[in-house]
PDB file of N, CA and C in Angstrom:
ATOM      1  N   UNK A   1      95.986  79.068  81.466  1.00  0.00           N
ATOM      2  CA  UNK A   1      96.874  80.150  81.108  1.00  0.00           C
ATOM      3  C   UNK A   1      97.005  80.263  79.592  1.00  0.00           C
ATOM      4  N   UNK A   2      97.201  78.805  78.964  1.00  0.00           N
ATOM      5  CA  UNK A   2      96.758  78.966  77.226  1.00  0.00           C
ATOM      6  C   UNK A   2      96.314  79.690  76.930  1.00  0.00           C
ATOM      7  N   UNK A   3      94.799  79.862  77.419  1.00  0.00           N
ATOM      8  CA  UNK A   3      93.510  80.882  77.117  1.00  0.00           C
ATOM      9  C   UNK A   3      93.953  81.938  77.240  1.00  0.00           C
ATOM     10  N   UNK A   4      94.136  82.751  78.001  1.00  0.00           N
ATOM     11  CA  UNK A   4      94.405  84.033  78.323  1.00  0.00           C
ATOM     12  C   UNK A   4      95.786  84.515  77.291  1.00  0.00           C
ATOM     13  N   UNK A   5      96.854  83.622  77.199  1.00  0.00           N
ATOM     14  CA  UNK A   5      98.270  84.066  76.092  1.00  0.00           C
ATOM     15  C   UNK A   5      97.400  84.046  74.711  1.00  0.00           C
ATOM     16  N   UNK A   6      96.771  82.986  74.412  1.00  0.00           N
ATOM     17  CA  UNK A   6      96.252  82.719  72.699  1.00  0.00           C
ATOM     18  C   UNK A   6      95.321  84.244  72.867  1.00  0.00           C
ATOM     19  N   UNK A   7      94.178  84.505  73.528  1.00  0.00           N
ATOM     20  CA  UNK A   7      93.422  85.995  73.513  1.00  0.00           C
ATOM     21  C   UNK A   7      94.298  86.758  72.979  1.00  0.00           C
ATOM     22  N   UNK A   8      95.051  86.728  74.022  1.00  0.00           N
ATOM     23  CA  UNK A   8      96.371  88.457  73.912  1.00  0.00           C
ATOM     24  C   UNK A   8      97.120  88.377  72.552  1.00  0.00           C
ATOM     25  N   UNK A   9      97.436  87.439  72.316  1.00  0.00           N
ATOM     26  CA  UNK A   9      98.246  87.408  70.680  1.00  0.00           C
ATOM     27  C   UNK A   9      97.603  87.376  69.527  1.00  0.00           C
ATOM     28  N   UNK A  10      95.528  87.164  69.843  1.00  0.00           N
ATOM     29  CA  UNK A  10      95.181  87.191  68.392  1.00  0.00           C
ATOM     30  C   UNK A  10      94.630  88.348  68.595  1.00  0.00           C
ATOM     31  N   UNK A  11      94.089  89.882  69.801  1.00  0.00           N
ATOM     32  CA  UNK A  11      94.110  90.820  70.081  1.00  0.00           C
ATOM     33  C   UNK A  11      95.655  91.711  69.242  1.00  0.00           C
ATOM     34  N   UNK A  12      96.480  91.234  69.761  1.00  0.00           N
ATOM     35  CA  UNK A  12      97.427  91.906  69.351  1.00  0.00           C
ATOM     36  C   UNK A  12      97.918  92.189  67.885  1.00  0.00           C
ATOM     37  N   UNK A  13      98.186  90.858  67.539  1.00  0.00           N
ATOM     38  CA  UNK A  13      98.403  90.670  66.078  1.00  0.00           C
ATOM     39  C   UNK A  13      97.583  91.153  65.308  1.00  0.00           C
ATOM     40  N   UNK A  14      95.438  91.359  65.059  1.00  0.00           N
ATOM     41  CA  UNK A  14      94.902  92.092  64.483  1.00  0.00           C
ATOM     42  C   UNK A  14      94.948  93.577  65.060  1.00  0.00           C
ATOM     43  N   UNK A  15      95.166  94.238  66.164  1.00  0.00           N
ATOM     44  CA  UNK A  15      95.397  95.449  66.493  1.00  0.00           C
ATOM     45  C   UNK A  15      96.932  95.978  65.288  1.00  0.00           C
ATOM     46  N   UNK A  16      98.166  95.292  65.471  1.00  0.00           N
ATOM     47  CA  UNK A  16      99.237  95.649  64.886  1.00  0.00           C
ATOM     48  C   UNK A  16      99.810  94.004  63.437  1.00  0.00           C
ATOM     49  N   UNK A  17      98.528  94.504  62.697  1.00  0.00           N
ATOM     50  CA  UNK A  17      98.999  93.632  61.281  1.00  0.00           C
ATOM     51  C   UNK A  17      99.821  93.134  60.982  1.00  0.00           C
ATOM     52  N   UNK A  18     101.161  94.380  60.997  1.00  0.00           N
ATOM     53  CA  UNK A  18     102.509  94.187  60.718  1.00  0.00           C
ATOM     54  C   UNK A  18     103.180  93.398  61.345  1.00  0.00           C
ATOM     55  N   UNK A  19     102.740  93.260  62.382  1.00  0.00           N
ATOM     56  CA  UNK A  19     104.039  91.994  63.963  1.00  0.00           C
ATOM     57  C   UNK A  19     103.200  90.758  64.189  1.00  0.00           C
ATOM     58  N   UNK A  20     103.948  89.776  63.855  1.00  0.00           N
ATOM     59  CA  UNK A  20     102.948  88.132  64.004  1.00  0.00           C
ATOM     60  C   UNK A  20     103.896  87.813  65.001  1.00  0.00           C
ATOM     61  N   UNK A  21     103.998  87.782  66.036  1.00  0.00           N
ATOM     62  CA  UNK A  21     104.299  87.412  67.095  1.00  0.00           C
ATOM     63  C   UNK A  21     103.796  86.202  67.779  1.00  0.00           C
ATOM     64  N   UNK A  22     103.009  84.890  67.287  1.00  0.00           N
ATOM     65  CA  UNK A  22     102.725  83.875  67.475  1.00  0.00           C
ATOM     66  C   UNK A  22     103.365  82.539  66.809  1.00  0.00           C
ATOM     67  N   UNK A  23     104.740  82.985  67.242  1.00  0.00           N
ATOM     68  CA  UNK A  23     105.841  82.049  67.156  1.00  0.00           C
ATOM     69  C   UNK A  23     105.219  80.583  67.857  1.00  0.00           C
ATOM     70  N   UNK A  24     105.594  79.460  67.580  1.00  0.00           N
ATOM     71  CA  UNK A  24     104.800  78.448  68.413  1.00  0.00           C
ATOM     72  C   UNK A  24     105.837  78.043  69.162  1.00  0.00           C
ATOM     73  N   UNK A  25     107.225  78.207  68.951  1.00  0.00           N
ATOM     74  CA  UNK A  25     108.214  77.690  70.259  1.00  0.00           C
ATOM     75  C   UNK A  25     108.035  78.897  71.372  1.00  0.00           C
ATOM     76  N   UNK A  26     107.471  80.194  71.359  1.00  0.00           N
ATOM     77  CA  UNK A  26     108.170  80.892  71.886  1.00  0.00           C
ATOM     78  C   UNK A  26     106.454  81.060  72.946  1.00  0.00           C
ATOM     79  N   UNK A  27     105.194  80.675  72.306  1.00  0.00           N
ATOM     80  CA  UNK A  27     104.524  80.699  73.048  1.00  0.00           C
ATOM     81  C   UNK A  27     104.459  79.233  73.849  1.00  0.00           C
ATOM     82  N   UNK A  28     105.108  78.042  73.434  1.00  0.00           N
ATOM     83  CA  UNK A  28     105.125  76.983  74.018  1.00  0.00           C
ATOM     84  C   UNK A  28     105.619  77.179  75.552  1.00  0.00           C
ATOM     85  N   UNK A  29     107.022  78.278  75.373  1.00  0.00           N
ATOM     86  CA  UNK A  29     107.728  78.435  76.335  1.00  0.00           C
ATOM     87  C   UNK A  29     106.608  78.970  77.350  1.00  0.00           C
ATOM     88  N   UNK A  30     105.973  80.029  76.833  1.00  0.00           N
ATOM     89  CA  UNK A  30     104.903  80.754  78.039  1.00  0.00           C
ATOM     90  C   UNK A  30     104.167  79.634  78.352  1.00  0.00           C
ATOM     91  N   UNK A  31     103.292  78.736  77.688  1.00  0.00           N
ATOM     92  CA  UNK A  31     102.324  78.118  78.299  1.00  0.00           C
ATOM     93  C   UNK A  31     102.793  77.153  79.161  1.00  0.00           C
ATOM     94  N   UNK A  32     104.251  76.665  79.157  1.00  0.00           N
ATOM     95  CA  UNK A  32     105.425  75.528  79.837  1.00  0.00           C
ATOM     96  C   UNK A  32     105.892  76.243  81.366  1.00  0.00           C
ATOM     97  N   UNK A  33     105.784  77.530  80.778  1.00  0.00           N
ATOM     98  CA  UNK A  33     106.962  78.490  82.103  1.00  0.00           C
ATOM     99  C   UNK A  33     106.104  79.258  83.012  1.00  0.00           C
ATOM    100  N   UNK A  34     104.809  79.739  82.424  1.00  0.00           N
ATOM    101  CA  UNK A  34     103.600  80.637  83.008  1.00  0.00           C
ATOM    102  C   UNK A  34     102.839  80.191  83.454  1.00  0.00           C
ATOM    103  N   UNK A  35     102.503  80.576  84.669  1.00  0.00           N
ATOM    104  CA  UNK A  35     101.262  79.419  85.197  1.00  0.00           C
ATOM    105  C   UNK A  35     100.101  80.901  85.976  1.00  0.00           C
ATOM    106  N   UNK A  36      98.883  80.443  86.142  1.00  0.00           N
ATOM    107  CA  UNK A  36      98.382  81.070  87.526  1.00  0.00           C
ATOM    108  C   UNK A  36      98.617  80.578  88.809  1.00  0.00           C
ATOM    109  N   UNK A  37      99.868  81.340  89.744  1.00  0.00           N
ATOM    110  CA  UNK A  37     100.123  80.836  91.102  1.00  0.00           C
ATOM    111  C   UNK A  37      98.999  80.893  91.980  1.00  0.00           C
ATOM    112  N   UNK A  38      98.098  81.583  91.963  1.00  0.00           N
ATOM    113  CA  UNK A  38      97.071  81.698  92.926  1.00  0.00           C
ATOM    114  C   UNK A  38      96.031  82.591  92.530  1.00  0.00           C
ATOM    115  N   UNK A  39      94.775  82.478  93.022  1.00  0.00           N
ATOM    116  CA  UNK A  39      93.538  83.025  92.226  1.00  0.00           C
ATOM    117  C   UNK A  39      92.549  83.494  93.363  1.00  0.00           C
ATOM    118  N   UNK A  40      91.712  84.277  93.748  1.00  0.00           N
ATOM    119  CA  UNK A  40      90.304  84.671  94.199  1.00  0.00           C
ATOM    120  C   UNK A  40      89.338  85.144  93.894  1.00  0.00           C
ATOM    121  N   UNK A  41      88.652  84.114  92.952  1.00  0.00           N
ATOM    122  CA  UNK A  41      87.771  84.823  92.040  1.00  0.00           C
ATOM    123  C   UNK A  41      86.388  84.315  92.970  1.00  0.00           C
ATOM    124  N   UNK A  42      85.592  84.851  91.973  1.00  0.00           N
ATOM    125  CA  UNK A  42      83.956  84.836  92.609  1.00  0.00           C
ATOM    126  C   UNK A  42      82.689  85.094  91.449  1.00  0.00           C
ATOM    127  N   UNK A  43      81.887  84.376  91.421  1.00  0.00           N
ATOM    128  CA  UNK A  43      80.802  84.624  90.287  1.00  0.00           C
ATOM    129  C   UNK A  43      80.246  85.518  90.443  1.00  0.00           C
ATOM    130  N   UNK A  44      79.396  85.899  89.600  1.00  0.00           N
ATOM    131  CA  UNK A  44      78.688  87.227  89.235  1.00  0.00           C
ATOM    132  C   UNK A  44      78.260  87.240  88.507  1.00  0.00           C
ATOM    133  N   UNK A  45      76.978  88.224  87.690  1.00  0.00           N
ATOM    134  CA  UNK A  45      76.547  88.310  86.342  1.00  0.00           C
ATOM    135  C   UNK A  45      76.287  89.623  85.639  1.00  0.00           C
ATOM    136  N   UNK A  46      76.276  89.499  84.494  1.00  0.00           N
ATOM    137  CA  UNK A  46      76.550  90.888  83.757  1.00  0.00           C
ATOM    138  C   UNK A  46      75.842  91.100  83.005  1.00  0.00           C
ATOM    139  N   UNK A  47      74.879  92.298  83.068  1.00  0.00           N
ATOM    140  CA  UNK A  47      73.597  92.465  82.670  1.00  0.00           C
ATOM    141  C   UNK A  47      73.871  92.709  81.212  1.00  0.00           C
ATOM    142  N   UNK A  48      73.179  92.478  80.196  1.00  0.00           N
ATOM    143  CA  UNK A  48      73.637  92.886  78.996  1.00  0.00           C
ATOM    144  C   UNK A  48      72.200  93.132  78.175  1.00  0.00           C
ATOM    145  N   UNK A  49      71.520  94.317  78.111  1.00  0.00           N
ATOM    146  CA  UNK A  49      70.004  94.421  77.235  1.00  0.00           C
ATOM    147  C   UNK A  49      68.966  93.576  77.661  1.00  0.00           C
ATOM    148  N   UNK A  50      68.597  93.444  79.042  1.00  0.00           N
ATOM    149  CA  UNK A  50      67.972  92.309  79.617  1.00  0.00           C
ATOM    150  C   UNK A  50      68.439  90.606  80.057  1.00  0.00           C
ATOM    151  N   UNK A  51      69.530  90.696  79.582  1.00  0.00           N
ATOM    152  CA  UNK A  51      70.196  89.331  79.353  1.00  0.00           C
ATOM    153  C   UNK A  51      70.810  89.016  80.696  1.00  0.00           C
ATOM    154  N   UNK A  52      70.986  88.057  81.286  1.00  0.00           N
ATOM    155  CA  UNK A  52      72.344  87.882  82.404  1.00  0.00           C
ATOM    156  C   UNK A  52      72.881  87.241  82.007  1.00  0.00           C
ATOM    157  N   UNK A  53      74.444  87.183  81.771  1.00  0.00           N
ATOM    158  CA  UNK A  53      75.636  86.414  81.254  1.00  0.00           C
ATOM    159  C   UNK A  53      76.464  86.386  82.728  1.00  0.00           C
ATOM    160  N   UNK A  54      76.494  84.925  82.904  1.00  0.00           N
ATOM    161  CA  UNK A  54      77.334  84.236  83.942  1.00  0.00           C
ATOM    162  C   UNK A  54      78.643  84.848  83.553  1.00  0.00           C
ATOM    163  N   UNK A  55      79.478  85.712  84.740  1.00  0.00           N
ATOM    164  CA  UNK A  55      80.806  86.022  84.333  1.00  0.00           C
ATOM    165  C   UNK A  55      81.509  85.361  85.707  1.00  0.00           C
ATOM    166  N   UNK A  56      82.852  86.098  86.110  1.00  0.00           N
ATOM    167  CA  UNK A  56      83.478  86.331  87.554  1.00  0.00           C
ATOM    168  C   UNK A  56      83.920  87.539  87.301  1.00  0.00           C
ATOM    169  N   UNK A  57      84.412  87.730  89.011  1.00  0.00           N
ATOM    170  CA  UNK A  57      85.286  88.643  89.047  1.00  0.00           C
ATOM    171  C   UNK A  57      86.293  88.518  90.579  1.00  0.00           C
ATOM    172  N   UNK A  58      87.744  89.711  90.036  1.00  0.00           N
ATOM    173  CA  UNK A  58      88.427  88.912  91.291  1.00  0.00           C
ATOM    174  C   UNK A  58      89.915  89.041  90.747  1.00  0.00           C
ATOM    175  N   UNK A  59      90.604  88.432  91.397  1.00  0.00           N
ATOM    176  CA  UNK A  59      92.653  88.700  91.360  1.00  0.00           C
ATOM    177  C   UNK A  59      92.783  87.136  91.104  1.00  0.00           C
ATOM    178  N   UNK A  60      93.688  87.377  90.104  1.00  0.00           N
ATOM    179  CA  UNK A  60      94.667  86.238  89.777  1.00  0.00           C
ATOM    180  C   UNK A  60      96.027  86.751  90.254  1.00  0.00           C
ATOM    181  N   UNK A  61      97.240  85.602  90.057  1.00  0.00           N
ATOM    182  CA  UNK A  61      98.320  85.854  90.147  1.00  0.00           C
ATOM    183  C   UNK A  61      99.217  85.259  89.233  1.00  0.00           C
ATOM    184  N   UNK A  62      99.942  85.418  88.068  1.00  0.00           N
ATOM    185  CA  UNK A  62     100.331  84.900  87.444  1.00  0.00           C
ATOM    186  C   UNK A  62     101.932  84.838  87.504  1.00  0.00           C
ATOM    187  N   UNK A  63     102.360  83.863  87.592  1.00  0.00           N
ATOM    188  CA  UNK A  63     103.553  83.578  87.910  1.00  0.00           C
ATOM    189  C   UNK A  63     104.875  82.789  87.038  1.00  0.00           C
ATOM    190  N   UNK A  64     105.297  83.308  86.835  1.00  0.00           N
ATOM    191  CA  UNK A  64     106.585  82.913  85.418  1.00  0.00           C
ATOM    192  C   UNK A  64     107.621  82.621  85.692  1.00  0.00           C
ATOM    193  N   UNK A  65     108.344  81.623  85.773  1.00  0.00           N
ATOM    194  CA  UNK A  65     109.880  81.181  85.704  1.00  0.00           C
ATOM    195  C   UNK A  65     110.342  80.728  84.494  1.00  0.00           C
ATOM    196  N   UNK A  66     111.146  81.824  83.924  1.00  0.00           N
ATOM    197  CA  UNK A  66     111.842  81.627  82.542  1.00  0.00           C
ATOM    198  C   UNK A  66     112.823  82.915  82.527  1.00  0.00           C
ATOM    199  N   UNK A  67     113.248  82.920  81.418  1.00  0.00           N
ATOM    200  CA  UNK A  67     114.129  84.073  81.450  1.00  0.00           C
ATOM    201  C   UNK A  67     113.249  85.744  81.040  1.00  0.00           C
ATOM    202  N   UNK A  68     114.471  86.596  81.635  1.00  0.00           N
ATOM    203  CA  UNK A  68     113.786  88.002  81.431  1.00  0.00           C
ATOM    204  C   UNK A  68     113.258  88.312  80.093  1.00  0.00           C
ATOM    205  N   UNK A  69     113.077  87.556  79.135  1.00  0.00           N
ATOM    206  CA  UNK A  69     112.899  87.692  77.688  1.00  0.00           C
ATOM    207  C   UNK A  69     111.943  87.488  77.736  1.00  0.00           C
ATOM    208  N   UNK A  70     111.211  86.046  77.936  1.00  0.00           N
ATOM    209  CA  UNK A  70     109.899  85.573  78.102  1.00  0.00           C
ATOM    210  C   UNK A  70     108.872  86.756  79.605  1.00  0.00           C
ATOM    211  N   UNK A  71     109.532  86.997  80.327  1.00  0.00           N
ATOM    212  CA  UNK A  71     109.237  87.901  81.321  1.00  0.00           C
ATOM    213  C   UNK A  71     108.649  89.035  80.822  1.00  0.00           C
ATOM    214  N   UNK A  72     109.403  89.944  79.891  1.00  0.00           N
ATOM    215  CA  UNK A  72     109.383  90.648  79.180  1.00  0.00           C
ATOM    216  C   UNK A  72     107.983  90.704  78.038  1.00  0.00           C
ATOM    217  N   UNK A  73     108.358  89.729  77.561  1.00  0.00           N
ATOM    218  CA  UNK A  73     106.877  89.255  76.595  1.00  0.00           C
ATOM    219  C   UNK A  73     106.024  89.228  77.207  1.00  0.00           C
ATOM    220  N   UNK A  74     105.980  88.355  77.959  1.00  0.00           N
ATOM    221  CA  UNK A  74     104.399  88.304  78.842  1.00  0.00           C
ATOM    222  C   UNK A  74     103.999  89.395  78.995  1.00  0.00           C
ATOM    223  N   UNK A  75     104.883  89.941  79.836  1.00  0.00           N
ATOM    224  CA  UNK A  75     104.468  91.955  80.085  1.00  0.00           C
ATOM    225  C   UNK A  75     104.153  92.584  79.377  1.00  0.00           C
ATOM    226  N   UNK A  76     104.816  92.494  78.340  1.00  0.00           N
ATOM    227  CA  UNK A  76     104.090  93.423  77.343  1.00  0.00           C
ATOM    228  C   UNK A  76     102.531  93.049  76.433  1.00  0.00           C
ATOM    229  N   UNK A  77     102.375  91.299  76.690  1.00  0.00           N
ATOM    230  CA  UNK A  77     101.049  90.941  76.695  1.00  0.00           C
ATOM    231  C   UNK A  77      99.901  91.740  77.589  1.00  0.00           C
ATOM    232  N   UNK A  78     100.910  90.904  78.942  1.00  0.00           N
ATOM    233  CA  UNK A  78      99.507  91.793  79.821  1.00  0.00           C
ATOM    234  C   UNK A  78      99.012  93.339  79.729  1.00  0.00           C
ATOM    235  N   UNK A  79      99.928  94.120  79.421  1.00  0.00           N
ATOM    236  CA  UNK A  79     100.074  95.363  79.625  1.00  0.00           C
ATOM    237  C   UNK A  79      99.201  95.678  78.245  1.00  0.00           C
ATOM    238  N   UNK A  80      99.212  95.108  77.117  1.00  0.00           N
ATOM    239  CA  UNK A  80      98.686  95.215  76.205  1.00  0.00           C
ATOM    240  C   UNK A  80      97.033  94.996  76.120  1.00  0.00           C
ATOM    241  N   UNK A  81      96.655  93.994  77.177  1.00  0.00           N
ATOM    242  CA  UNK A  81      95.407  93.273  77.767  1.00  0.00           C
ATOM    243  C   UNK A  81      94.858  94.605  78.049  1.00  0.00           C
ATOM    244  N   UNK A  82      95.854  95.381  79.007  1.00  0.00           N
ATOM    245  CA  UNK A  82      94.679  96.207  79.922  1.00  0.00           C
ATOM    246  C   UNK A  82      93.872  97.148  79.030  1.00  0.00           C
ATOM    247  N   UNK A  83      94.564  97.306  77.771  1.00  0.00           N
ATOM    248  CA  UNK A  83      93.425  98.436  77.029  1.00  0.00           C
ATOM    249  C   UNK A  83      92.604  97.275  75.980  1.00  0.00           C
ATOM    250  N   UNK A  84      92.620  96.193  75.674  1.00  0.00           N
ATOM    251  CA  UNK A  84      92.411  95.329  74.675  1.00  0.00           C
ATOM    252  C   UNK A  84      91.233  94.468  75.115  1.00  0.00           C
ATOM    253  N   UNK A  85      91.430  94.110  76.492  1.00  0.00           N
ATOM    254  CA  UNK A  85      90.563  92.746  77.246  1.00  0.00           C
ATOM    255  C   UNK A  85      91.236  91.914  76.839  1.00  0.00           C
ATOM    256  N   UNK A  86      90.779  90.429  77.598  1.00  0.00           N
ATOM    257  CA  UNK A  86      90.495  89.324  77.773  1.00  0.00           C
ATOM    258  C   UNK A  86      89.604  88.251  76.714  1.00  0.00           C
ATOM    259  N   UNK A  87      89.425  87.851  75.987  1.00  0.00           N
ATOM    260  CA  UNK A  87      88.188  86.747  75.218  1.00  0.00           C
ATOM    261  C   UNK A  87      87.281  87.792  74.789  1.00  0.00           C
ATOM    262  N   UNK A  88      85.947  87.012  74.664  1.00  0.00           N
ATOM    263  CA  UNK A  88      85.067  87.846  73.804  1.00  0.00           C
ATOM    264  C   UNK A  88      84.435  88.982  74.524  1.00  0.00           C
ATOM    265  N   UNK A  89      83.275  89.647  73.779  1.00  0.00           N
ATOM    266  CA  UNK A  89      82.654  90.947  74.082  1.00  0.00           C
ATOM    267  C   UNK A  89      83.440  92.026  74.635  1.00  0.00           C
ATOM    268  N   UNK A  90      84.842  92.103  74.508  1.00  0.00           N
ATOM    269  CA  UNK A  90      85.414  93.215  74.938  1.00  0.00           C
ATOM    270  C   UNK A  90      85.213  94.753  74.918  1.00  0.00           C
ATOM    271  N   UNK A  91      84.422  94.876  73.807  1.00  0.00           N
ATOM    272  CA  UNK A  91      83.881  95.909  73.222  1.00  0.00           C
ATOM    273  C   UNK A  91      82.823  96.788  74.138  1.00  0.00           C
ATOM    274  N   UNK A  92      81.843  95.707  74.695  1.00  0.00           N
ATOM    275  CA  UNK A  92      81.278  96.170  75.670  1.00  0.00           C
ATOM    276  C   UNK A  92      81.593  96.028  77.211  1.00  0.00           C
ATOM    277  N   UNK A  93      82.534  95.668  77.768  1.00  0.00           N
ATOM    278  CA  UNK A  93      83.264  95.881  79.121  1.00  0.00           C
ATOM    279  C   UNK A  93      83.442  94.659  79.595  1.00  0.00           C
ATOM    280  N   UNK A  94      83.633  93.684  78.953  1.00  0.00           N
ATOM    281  CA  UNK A  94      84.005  92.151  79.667  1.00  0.00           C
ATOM    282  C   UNK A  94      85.422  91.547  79.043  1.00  0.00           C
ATOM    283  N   UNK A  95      86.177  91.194  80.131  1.00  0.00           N
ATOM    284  CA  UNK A  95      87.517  90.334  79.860  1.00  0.00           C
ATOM    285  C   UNK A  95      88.229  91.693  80.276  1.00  0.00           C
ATOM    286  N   UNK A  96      87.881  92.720  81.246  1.00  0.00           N
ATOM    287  CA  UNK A  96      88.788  93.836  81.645  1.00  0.00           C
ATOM    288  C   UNK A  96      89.357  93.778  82.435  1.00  0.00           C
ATOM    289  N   UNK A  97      90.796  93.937  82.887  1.00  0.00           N
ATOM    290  CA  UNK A  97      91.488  93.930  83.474  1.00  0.00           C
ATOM    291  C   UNK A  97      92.341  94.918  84.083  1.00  0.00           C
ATOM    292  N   UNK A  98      93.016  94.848  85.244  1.00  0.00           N
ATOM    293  CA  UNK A  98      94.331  96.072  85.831  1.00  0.00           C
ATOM    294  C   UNK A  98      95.641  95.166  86.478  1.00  0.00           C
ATOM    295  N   UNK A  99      96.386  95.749  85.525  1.00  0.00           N
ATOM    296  CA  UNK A  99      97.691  94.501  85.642  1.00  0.00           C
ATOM    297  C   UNK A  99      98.175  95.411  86.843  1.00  0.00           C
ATOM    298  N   UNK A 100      98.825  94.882  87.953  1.00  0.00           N
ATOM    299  CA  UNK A 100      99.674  95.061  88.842  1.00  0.00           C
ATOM    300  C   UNK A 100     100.807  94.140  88.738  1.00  0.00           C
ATOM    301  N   UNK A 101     102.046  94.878  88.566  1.00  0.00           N
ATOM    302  CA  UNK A 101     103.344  93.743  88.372  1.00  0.00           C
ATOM    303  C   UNK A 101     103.988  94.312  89.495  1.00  0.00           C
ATOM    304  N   UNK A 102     104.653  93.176  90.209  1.00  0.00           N
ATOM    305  CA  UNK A 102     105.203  92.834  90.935  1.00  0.00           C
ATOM    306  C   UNK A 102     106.573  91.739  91.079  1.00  0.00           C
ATOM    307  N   UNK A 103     107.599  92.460  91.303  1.00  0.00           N
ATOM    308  CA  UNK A 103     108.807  91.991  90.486  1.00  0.00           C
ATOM    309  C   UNK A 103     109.627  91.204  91.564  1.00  0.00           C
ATOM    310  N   UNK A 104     109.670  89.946  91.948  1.00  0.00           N
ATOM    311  CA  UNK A 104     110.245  89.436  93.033  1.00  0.00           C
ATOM    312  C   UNK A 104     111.996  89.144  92.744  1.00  0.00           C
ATOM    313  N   UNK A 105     112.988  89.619  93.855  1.00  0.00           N
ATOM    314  CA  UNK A 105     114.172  88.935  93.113  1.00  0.00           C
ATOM    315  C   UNK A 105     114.679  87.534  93.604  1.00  0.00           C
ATOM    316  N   UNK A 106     115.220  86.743  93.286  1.00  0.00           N
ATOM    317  CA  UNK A 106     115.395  85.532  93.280  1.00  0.00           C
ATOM    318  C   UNK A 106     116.460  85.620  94.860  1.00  0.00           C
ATOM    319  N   UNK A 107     115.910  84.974  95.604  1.00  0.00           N
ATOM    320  CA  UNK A 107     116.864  84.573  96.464  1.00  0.00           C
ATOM    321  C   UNK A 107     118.234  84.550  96.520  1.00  0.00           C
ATOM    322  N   UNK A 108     119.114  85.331  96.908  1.00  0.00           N
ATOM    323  CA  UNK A 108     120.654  85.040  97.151  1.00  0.00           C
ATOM    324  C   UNK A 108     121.332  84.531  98.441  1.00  0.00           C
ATOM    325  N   UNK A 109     122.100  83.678  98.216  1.00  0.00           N
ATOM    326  CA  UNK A 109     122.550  83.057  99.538  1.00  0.00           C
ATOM    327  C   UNK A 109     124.257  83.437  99.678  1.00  0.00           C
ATOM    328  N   UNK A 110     124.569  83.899 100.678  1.00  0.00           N
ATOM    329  CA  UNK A 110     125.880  84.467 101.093  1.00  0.00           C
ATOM    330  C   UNK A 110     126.804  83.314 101.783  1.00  0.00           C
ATOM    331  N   UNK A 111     127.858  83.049 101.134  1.00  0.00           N
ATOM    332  CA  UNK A 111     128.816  82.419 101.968  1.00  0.00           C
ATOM    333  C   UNK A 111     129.479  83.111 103.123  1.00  0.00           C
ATOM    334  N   UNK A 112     129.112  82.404 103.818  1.00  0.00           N
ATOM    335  CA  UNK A 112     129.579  82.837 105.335  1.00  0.00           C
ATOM    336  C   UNK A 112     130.663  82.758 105.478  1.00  0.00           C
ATOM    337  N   UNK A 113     132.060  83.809 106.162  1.00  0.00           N
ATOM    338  CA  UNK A 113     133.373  83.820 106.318  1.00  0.00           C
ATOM    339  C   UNK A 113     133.394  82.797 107.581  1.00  0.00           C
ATOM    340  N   UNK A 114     134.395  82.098 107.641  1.00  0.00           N
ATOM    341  CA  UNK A 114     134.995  81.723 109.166  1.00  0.00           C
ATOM    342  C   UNK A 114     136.392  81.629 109.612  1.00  0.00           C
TER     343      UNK A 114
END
């Protein structure tokens, strides 16, 4: 999950100069609080000018327990991903992504009258 937060923040930060947003407590928190809950990926290769470059492809699920702040951040990472990519060669169509968020609410438990 490192990999994928460090991409998005050195994407970001040279896209928008002005905002250094690679606080190291605040990405500690993501790499501490963010995890991938579950994954189905699958290999594949990606033709490039005669070349084949070993890639995958496939759904992750990334899953965060921290507060709506860090929640927040991430999101606006990922969301930032989908026009930016993932790691290298982005330029030519690798590290692309389609964020689907999905917002679970935390369990509430009701005291029962008697």
């Amino acid at each position: 999950m490192a990999l994928i937060i460090n991409s998005l923040v050195k994407k970001y930060e040279a896209a928008f100069q002005d905002e250094i947003i690679s606080d190291e407590d605040t990405l500690n928190q993501l790499y501490e609080r963010c995890y991938i809950s579950s994954y189905k990926l699958r290999s594949t290769v990606f033709h490039l000018e005669g070349i084949r470059i070993n890639s995958f492809i496939g759904t992750i699920t990334i899953s965060c327990r921290s507060n709506s702040t860090m929640k927040n951040f991430l999101n606006m990472l990922l969301t930032f991903g989908e026009y930016s990519g993932i790691g290298i060669k982005t330029s030519i169509g690798m590290g692309a992504y389609r964020l689907i968020v999905i917002e679970r609410k935390p369990k509430t438990f009701q005291q029962a009258e008697c």
